[in-house]
Protein backbone atom coordinates (compact mmCIF):
# COMPACT_ATOMS: atom_id res chain seq x y z
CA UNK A 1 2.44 -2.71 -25.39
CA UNK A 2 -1.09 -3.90 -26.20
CA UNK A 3 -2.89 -3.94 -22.91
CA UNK A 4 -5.49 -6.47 -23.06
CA UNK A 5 -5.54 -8.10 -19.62
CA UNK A 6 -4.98 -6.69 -15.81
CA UNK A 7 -4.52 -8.29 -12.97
CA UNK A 8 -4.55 -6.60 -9.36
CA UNK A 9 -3.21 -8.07 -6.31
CA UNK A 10 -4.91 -7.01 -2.83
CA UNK A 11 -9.18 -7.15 -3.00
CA UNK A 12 -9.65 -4.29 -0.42
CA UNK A 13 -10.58 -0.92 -0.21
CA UNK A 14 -8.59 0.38 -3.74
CA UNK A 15 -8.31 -2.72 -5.86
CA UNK A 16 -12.08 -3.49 -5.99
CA UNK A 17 -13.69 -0.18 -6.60
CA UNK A 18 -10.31 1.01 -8.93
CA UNK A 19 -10.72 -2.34 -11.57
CA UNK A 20 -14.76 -1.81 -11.43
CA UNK A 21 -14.72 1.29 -12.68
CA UNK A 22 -11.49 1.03 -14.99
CA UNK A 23 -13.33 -2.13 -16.34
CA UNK A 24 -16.85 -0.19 -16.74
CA UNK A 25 -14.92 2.70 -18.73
CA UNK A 26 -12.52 0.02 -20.86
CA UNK A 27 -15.08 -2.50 -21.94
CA UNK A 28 -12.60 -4.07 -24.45
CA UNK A 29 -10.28 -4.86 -21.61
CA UNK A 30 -10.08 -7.70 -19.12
CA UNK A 31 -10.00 -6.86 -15.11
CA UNK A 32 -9.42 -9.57 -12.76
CA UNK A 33 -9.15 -8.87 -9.10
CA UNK A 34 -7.08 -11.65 -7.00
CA UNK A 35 -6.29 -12.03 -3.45
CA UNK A 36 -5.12 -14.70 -0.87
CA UNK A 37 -8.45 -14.54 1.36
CA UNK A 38 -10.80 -16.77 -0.72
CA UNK A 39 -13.84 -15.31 2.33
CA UNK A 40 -13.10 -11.93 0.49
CA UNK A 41 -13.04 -13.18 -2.87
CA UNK A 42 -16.63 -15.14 -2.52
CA UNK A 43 -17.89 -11.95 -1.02
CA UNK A 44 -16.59 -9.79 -4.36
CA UNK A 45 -18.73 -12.32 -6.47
CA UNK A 46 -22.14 -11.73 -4.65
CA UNK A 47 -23.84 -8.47 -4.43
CA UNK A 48 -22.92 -8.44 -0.23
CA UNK A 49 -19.53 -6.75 -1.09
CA UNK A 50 -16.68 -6.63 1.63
CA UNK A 51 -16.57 -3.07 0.75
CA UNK A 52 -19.26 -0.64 1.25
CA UNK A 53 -18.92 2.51 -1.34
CA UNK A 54 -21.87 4.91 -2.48
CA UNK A 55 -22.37 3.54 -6.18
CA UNK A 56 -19.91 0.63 -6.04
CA UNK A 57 -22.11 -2.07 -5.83
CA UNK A 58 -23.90 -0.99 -9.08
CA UNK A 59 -20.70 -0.36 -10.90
CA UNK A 60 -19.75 -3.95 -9.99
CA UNK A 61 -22.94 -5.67 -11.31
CA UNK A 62 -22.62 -4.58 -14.69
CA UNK A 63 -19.12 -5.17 -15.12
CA UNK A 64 -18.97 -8.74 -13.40
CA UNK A 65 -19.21 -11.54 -15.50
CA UNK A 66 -18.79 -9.17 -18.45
CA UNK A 67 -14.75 -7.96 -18.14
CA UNK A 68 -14.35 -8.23 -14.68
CA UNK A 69 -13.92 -11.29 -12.28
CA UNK A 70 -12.68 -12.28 -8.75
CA UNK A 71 -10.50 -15.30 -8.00
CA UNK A 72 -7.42 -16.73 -5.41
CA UNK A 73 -5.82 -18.06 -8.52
CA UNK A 74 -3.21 -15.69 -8.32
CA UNK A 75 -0.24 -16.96 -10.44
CA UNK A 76 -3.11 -17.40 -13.37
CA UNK A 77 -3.78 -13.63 -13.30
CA UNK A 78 0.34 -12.88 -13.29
CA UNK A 79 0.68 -15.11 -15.90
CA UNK A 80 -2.52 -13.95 -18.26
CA UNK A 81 -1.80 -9.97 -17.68
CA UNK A 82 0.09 -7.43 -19.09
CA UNK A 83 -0.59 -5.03 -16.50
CA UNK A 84 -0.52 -5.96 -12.52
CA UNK A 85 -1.57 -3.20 -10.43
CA UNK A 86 -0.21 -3.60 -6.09
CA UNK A 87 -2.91 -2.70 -3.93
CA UNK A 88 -2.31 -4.69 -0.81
CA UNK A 89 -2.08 -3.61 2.20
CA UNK A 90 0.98 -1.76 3.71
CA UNK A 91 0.38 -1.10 7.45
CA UNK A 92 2.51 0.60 10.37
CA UNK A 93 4.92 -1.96 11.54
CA UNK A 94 4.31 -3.48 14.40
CA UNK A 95 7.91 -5.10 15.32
CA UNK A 96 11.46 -4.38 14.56
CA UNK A 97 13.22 -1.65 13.11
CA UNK A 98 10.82 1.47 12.46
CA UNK A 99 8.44 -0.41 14.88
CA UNK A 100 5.27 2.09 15.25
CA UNK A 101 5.83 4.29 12.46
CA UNK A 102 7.65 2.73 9.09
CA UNK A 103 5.48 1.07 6.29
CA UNK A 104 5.45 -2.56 6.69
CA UNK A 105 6.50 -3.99 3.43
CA UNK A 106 6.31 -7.27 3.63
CA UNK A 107 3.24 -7.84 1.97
CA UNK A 108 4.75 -5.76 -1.11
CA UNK A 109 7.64 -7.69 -1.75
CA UNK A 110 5.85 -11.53 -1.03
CA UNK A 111 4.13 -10.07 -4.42
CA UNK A 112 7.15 -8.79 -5.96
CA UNK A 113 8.74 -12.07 -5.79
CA UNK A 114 5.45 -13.77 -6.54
CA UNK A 115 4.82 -11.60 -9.86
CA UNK A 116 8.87 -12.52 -10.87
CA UNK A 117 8.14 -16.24 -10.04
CA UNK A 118 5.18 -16.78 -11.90
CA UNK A 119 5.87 -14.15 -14.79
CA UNK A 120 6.41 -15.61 -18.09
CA UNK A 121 6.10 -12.57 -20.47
CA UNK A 122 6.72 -8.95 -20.32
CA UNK A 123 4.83 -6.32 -17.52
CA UNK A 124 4.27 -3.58 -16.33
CA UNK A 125 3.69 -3.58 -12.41
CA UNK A 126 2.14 -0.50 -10.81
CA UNK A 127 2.09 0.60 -7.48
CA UNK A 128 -1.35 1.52 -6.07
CA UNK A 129 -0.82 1.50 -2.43
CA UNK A 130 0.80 3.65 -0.30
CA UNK A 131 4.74 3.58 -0.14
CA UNK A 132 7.68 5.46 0.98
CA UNK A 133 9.59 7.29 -1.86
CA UNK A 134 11.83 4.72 -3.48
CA UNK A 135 10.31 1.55 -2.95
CA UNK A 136 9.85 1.13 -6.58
CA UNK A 137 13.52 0.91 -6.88
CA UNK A 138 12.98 -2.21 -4.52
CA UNK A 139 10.64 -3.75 -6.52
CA UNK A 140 12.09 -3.48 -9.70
CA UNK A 141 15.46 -5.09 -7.84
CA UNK A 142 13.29 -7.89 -6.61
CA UNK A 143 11.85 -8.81 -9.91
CA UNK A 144 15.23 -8.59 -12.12
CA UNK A 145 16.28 -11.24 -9.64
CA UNK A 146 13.67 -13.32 -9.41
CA UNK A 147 12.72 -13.62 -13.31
CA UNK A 148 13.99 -15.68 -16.07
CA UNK A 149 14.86 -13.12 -18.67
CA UNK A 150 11.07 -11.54 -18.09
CA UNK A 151 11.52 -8.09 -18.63
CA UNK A 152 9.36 -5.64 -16.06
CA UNK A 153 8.74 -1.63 -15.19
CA UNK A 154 7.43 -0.62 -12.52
CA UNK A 155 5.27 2.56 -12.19
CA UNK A 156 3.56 4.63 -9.39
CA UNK A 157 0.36 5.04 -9.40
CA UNK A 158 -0.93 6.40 -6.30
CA UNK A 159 -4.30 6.31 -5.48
CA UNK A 160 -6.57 9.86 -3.81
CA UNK A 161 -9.51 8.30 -3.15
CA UNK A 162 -11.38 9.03 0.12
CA UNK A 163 -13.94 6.53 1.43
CA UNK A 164 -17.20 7.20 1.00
CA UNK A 165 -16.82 9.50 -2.40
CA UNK A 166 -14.44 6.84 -3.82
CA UNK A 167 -16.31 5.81 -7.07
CA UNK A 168 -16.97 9.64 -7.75
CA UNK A 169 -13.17 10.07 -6.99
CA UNK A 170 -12.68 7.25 -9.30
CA UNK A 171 -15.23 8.92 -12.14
CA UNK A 172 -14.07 12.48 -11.49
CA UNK A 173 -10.56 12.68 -10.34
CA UNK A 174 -9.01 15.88 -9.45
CA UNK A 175 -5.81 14.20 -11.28
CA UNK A 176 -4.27 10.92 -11.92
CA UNK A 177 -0.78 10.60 -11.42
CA UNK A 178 1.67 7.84 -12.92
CA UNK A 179 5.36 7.82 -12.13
CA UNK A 180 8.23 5.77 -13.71
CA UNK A 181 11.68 6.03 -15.24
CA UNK A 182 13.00 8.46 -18.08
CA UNK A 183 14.07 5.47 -20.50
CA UNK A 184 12.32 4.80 -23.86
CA UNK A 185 10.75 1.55 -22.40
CA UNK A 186 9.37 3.86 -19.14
CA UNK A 187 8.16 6.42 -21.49
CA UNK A 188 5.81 3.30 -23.01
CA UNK A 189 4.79 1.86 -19.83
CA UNK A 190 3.70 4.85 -18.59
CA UNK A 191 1.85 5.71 -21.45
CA UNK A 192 0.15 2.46 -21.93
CA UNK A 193 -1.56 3.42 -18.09
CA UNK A 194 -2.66 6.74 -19.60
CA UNK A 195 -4.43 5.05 -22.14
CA UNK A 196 -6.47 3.61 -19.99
CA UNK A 197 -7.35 6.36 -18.23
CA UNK A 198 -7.97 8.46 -21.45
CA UNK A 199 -10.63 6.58 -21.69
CA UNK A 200 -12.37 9.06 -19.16
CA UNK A 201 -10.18 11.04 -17.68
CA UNK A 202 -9.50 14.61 -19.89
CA UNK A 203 -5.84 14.30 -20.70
CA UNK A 204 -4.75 17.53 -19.05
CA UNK A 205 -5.79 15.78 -15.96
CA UNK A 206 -3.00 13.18 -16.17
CA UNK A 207 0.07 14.15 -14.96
CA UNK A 208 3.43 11.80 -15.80
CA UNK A 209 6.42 12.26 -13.52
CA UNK A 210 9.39 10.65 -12.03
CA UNK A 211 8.53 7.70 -9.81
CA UNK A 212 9.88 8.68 -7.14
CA UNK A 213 8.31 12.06 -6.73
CA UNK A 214 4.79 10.54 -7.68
CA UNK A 215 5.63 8.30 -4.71
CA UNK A 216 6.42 10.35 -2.50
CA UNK A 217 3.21 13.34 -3.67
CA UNK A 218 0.38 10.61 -1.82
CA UNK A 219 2.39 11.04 1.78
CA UNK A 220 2.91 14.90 1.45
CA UNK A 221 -1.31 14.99 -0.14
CA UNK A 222 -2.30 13.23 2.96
CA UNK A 223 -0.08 14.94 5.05
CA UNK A 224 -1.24 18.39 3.99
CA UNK A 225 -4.86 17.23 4.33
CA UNK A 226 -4.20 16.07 7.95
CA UNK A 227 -2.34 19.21 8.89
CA UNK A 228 -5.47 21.35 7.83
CA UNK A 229 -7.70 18.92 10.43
CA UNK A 230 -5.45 19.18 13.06
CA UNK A 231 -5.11 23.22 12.39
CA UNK A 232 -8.93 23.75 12.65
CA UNK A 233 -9.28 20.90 16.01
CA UNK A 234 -6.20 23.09 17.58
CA UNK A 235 -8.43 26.10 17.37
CA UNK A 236 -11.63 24.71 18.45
CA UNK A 237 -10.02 23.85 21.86
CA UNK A 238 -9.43 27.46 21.87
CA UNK A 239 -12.75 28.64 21.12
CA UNK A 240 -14.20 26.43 23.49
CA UNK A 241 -11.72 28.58 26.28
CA UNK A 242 -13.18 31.62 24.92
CA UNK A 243 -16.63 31.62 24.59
CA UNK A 244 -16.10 31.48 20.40
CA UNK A 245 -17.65 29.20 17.71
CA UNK A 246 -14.96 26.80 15.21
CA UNK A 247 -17.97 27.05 12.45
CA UNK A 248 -17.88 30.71 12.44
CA UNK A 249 -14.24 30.99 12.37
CA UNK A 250 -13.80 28.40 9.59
CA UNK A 251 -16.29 29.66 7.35
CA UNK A 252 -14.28 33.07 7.55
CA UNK A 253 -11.34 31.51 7.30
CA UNK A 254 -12.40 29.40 4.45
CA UNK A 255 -13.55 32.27 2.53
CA UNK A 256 -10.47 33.54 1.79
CA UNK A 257 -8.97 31.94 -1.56
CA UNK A 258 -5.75 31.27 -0.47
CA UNK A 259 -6.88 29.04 1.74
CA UNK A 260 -10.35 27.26 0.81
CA UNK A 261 -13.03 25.80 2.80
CA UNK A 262 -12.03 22.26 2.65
CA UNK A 263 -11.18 20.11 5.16
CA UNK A 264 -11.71 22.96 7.74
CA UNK A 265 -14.57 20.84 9.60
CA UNK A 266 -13.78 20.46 13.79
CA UNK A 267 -14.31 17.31 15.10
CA UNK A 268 -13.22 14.50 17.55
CA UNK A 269 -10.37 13.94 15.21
CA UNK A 270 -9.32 12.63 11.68
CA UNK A 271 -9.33 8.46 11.05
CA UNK A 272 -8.71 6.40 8.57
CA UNK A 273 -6.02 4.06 7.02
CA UNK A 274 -4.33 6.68 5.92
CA UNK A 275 -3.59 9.87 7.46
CA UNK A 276 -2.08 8.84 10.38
CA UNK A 277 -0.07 5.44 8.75
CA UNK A 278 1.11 7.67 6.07
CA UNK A 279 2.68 10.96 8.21
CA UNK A 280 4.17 8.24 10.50
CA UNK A 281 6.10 6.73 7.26
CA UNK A 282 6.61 10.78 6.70
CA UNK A 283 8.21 11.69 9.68
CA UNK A 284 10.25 7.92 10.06
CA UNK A 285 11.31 8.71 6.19
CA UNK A 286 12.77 12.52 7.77
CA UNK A 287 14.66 11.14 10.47
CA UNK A 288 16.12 8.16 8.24
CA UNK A 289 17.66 11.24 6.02
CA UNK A 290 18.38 12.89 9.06
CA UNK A 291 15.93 16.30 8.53
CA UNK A 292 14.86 15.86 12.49
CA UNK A 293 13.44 19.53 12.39
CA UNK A 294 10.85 17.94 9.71
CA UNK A 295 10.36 15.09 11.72
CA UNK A 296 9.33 17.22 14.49
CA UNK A 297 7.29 19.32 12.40
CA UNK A 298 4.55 16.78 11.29
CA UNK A 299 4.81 14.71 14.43
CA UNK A 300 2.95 17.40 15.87
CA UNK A 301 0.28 16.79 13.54
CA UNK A 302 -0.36 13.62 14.70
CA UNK A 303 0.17 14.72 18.59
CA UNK A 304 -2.52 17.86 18.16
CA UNK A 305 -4.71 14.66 16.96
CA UNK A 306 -4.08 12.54 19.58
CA UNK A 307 -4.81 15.44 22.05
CA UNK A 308 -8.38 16.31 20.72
CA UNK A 309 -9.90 12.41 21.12
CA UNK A 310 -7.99 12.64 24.86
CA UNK A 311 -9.71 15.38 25.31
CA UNK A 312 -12.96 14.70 24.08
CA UNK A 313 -12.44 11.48 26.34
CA UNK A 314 -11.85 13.51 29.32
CA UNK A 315 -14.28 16.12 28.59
CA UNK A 316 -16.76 13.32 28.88
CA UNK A 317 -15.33 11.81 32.32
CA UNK A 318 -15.60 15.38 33.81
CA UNK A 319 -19.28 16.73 32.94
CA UNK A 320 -20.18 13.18 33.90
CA UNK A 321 -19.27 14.68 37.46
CA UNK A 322 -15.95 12.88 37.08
CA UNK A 323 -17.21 9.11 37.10
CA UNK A 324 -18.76 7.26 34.24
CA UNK A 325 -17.74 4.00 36.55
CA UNK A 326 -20.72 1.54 35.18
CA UNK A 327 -22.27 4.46 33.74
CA UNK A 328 -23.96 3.41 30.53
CA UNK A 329 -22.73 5.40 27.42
CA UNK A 330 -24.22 5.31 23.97
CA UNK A 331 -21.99 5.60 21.11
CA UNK A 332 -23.44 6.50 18.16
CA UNK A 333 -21.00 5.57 14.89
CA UNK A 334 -17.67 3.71 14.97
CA UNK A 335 -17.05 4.16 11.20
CA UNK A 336 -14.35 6.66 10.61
CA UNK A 337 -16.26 8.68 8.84
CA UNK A 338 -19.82 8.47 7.32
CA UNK A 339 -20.90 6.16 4.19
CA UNK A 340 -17.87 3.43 4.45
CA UNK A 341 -17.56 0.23 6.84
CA UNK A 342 -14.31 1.27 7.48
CA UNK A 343 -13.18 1.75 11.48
CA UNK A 344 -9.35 2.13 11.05
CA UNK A 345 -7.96 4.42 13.18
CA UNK A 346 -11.62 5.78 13.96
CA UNK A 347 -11.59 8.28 16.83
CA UNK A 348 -14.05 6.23 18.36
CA UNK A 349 -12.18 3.32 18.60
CA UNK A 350 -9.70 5.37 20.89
CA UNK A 351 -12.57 7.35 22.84
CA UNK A 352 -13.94 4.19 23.82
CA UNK A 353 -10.89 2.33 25.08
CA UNK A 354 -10.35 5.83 27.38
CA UNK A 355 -13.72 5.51 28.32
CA UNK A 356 -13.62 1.16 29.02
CA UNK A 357 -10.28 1.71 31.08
CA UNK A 358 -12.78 4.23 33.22
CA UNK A 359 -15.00 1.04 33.71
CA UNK A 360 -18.11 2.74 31.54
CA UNK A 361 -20.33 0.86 30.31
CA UNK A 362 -20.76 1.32 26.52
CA UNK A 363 -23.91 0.91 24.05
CA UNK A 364 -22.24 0.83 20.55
CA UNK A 365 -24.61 1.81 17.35
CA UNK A 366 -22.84 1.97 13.65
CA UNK A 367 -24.98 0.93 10.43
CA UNK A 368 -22.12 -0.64 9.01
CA UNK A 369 -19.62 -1.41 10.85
CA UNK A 370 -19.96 -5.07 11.98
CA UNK A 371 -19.80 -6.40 15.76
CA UNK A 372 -16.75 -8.39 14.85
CA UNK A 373 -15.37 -5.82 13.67
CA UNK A 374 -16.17 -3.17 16.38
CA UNK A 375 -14.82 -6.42 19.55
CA UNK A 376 -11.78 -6.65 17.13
CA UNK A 377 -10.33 -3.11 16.99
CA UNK A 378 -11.05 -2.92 20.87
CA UNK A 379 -8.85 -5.75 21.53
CA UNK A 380 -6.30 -4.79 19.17
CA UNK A 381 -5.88 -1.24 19.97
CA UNK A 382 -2.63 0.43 19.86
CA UNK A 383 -1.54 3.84 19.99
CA UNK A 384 1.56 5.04 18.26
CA UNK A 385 3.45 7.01 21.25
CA UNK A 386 2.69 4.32 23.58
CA UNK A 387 3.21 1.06 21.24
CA UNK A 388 3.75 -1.40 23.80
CA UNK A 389 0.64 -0.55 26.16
CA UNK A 390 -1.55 -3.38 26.06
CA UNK A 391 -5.25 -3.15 25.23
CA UNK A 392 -7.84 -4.50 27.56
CA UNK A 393 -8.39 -8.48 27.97
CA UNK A 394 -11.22 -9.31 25.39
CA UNK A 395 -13.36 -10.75 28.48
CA UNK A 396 -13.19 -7.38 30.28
CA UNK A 397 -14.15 -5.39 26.83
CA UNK A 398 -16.88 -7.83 26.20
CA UNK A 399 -18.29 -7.78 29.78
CA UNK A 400 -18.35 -3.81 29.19
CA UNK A 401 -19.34 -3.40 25.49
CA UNK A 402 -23.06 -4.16 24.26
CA UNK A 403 -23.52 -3.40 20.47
CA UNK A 404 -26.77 -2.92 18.88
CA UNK A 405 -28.49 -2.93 15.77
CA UNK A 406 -31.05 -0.32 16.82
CA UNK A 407 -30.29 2.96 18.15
CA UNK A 408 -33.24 3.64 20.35
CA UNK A 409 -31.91 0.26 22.36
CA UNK A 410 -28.68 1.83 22.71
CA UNK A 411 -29.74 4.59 24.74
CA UNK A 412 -32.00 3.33 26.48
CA UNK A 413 -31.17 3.96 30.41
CA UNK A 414 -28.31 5.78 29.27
CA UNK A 415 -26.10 8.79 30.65
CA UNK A 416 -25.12 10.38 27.31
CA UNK A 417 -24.63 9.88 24.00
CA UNK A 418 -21.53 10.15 21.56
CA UNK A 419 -21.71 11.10 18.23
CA UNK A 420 -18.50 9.80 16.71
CA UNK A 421 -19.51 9.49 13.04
CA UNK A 422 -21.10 12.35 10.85
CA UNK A 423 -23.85 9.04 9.66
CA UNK A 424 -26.07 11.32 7.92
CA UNK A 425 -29.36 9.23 9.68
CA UNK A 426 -28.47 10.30 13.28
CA UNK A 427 -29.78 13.98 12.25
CA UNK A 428 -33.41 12.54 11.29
CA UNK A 429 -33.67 10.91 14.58
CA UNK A 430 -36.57 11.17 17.27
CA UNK A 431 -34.08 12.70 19.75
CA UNK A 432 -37.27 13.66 22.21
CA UNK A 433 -37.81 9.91 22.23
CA UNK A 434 -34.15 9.50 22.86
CA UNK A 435 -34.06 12.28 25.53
CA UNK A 436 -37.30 10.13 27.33
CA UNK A 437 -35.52 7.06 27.50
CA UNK A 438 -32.11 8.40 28.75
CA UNK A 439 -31.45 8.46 33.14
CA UNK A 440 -31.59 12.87 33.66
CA UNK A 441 -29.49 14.34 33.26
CA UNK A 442 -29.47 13.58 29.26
CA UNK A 443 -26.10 14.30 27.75
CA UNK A 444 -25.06 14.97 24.43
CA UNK A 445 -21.84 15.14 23.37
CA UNK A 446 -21.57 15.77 19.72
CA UNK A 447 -18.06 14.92 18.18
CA UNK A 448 -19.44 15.49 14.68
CA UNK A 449 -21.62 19.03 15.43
CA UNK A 450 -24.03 17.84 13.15
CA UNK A 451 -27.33 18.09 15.45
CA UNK A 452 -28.60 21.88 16.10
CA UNK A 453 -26.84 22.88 19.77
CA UNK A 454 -30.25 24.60 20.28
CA UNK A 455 -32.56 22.09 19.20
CA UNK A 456 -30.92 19.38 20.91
CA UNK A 457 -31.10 22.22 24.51
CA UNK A 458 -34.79 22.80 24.04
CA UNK A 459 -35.59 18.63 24.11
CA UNK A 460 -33.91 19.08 27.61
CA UNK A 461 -30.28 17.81 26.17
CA UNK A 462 -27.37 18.77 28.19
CA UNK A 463 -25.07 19.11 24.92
CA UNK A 464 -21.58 19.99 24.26
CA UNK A 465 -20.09 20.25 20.90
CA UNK A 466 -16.49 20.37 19.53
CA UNK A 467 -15.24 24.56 19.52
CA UNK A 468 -18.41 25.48 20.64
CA UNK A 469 -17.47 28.25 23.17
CA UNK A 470 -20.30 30.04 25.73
CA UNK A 471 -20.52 33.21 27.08
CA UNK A 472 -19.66 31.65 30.58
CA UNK A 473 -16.71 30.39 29.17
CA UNK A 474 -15.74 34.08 28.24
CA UNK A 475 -16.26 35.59 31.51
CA UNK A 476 -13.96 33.37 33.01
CA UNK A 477 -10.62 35.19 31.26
CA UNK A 478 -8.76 38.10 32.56
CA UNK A 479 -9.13 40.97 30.65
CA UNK A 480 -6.47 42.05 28.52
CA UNK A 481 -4.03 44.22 30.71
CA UNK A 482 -4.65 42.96 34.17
């Protein structure tokens, strides 16, 4: 098959920068990008893009108007493609069966029965987000009964992109991996995506295997990746009991080549839409095929997480002399990580609720992260071991929560200071200016340990940082034998 047209479903975080660069490196080829939210859409067609990538926004103005366009017109872009790529969104559901840690499919099959509805030719759909192993046996049954005679297959596609680096992931992928079924036709399909990415990518770097283990080699990537976060925050609770330092231990640790540096950072704990959406689907997939001792095994990756904001949270409550009760607190970063608008899941999202329910008063600060945005995930909160705990009434967060646009207002009178998010701008700070302004004791609690401990101690900072054990804490163990 000729691929001269693709279509993807789902405007978000994957389909926009994934067709800007494929349509940058396949200038011959038509990309257009459709979704239901035409606010979205109008925002993909001005340079104030919905999603906020290192390099994207440059990719995307010379490839607009040229080969690639935005638009609601959905059934058009079925109709006028050979290739549809899936990238909506596929959240933790939230009701029902599997409530709190399954893969909420719904979205995925309104298009499956959308793309069999309005198809009039042959495709080839693709999965690009995130699915448990075997859902592309679903689709396929979904769009044999909804067509008329149009003949589909259906590949995986998974996407390893990580926000923030995603349009040098994109450029420079570690691999690309495409899934479908052994049949002649398969064979083609799955070929005609690895011409695409020939384009760029060096062929060795494109791996083709069954569908069903590509699907299922995105939840055991992320799942790996989390377990290595959770590994190095596990120890750093124990360095902080023994008077040892996480950074010194991982850098040893990372040395050795079995094991790598990567991912071996301590912190207030991992984020994203990922990591913790995708080992939930893990461990609901394990005890659907009845493997409970698996289950059990990567739940505690998401508990060990769980237990590092908590006790970050508390660790807060207690140096504060065990009230932050109208205490102001400034927060510096709600982004999950640095360089992306993205707060899903962000550690600070669940630091401040703990810290709201203990009537603080917090001063919020994020570059990019918007105030709707930042009011929203407050009053939405919801943690997965406790799914039907409310979150706060939006008048009591909102009576508690002032967000700023300048960080030297956020402190201003304040208690302490948070840094949730490794923004790389927080470093060049005046923090002597910061210290001035703050009520004395200053404290600094640093979630990221990106500012120097002693640095930060010589402005006058009270500071504690994540694994960042003292001689005091030392002295306070038994020695061996007693």
């Amino acid at each position: 098959m000729k691929i001269r047209r693709v279509a993807c479903i789902g405007a978000g975080y994957v389909g926009g920068p994934t067709m800007a660069v494929f349509a940058d490196k396949c200038p011959d080829v038509d990309f257009c990008v459709v979704d239901i939210d035409p606010e979205k859409i109008a925002q993909w067609n001005t340079d104030d893009l919905p999603v906020f990538e290192p390099g994207l926004l440059e990719v995307v103005k010379r490839v607009r108007g040229r080969n690639l366009s935005f638009s609601t017109d959905i059934d058009e872009a079925i109709d006028s493609a050979e290739m549809i790529l899936l990238a909506v969104n596929t959240p933790t559901k939230e009701y029902g069966v599997g409530r709190g840690m399954a893969a909420d499919l719904k979205f995925v099959e309104r298009c499956a029965r959308q793309i069999g509805r309005a198809a009039r030719t042959n495709k080839i759909v693709v999965e690009k987000s995130t699915l448990p192993v075997r859902t592309a046996e679903a689709i396929r049954t979904i769009l044999d009964s909804c067509s008329n005679g149009v003949r589909f297959q259906v590949l995986s596609n998974p996407e390893f992109l990580a926000e923030g680096t995603a349009i040098r992931d994109l450029l420079e992928p570690d691999r690309v991996l495409i899934g479908g079924d052994e049949s002649p036709e398969g064979a083609a399909a799955i070929e005609a995506l690895a011409g695409l990415y020939e384009r760029w990518v060096a062929p060795d770097r494109i791996i083709r295997t069954r569908v069903w283990s590509s699907e299922l080699s995105k939840l055991t990537a992320n799942a790996f990746l989390a377990q290595r976060v959770s590994s190095i925050n596990a120890m750093s609770a124990l360095c902080e009991a023994t008077g040892a330092d996480v950074d010194e231990i991982a850098k040893s640790v990372g040395m050795d080549s079995r094991v790598g540096p990567k991912f071996l950072k301590a912190s207030v704990g991992f984020g994203g839409s990922c990591f913790q959406k995708d080992i939930l689907n893990l461990i609901y997939l394990c005890r659907h095929y009845g493997l409970e001792e698996v289950a059990r095994y990567w739940e505690q990756v998401i508990r060990l997480n769980d237990y590092q904001k908590r006790r970050f949270s508390k660790k807060v409550v207690q140096t504060l002399f065990n009230t932050v009760s109208d205490k102001k607190i400034a927060v510096f970063g709600w982004a999950f990580k640095k360089d992306t608008n993205d707060s899903r899941e962000s550690a600070a999202i669940y630091i401040a609720d703990d810290l709201l329910r203990d009537q603080a008063a917090l001063q919020v600060y994020d570059p990019r992260v918007s105030p709707k945005r930042i009011v929203h995930d407050l009053v939405s909160v919801k943690r997965w071991d406790d799914w039907d705990r409310p979150a706060l009434p939006e008048d009591e967060i909102r009576s508690r929560l002032t967000i700023h646009d300048d960080p030297y207002a956020a402190v201003k009178d304040a208690h302490a200071v948070l840094v949730l998010t490794e923004w790389d701008e927080f470093t060049g700070y005046d923090w002597k200016r910061i210290h001035d302004t703050m009520q004395k004791p200053a404290f600094l609690f640093d979630g990221r340990n990106i500012l120097g401990r002693k640095a930060m101690e010589d402005i006058g900072f009270c500071v504690y940082q994540v694994g960042k054990g003292t001689p005091d804490d030392a002295a306070s163990l038994e020695p061996w034998g007693r």
